[in-house]
C-alpha atoms as a PDB file:
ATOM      1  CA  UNK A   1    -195.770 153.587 -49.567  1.00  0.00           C
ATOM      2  CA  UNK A   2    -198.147 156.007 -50.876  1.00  0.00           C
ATOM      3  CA  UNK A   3    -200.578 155.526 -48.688  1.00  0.00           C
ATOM      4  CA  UNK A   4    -197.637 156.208 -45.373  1.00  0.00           C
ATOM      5  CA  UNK A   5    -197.088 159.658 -47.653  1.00  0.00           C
ATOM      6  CA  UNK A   6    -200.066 160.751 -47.558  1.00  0.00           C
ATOM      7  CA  UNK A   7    -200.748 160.195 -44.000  1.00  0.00           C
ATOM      8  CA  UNK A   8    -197.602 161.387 -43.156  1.00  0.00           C
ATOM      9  CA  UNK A   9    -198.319 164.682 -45.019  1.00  0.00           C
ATOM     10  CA  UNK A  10    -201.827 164.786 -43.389  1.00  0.00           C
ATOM     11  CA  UNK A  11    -200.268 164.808 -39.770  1.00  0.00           C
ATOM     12  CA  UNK A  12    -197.882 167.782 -41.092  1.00  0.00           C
ATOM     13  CA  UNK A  13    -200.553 169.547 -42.308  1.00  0.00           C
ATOM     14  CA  UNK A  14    -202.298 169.465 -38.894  1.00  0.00           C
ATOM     15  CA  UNK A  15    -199.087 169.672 -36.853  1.00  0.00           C
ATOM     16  CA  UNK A  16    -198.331 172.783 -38.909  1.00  0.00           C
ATOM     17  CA  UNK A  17    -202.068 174.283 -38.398  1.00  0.00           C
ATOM     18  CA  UNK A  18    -202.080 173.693 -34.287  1.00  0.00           C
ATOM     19  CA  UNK A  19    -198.859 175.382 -34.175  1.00  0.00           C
ATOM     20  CA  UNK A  20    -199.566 178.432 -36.118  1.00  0.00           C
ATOM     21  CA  UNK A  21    -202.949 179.036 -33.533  1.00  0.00           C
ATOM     22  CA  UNK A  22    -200.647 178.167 -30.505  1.00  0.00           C
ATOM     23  CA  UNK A  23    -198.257 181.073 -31.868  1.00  0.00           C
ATOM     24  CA  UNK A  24    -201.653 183.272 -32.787  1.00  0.00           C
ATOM     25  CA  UNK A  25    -202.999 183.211 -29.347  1.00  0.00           C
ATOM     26  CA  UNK A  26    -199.895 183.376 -27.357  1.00  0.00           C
ATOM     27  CA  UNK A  27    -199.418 186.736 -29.472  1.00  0.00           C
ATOM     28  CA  UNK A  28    -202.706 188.212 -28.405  1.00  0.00           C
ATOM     29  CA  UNK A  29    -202.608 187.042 -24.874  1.00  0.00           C
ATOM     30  CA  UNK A  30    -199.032 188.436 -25.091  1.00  0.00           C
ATOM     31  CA  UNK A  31    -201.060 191.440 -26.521  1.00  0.00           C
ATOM     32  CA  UNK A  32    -203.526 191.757 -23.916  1.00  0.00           C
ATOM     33  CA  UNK A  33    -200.950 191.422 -20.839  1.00  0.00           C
ATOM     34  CA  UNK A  34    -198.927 194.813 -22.557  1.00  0.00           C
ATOM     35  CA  UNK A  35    -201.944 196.287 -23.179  1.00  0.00           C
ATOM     36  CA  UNK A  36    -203.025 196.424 -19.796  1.00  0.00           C
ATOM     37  CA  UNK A  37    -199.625 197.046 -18.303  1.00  0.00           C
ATOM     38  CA  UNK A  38    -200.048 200.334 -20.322  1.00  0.00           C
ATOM     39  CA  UNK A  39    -203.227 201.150 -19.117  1.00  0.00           C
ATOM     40  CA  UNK A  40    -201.755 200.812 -15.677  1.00  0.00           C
ATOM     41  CA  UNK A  41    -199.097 202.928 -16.529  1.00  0.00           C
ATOM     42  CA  UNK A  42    -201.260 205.457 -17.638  1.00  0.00           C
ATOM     43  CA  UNK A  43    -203.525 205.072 -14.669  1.00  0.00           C
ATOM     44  CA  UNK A  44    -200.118 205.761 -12.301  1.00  0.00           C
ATOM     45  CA  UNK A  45    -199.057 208.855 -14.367  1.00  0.00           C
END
C-alpha cells in the first residue's frame, strides 16, 4: 500500500513537471510567433 503511494505520487510529480514545460514552451513559441508578427507589422508601416 505504501509502496503503490509512493509510486503513485512519483508519477504525479513527473506528470505535473512535463506539463508545466509543455505550458513553458508553448508560451514562448506563442511568444516568438507575436513577436515576429509585430516586427512584420512594423516592417509594413
Amino acid at each position: 500500500m505504501y509502496k503503490n503511494l509512493k509510486t503513485e505520487n512519483f508519477f504525479y510529480t513527473v506528470f505535473s513537471k512535463i506539463s508545466f514545460i509543455t505550458e513553458e514552451i508553448m508560451v514562448f513559441f506563442y511568444g516568438i510567433k507575436s513577436f515576429q508578427r509585430e516586427k512584420v507589422k512594423k516592417i509594413r508601416n
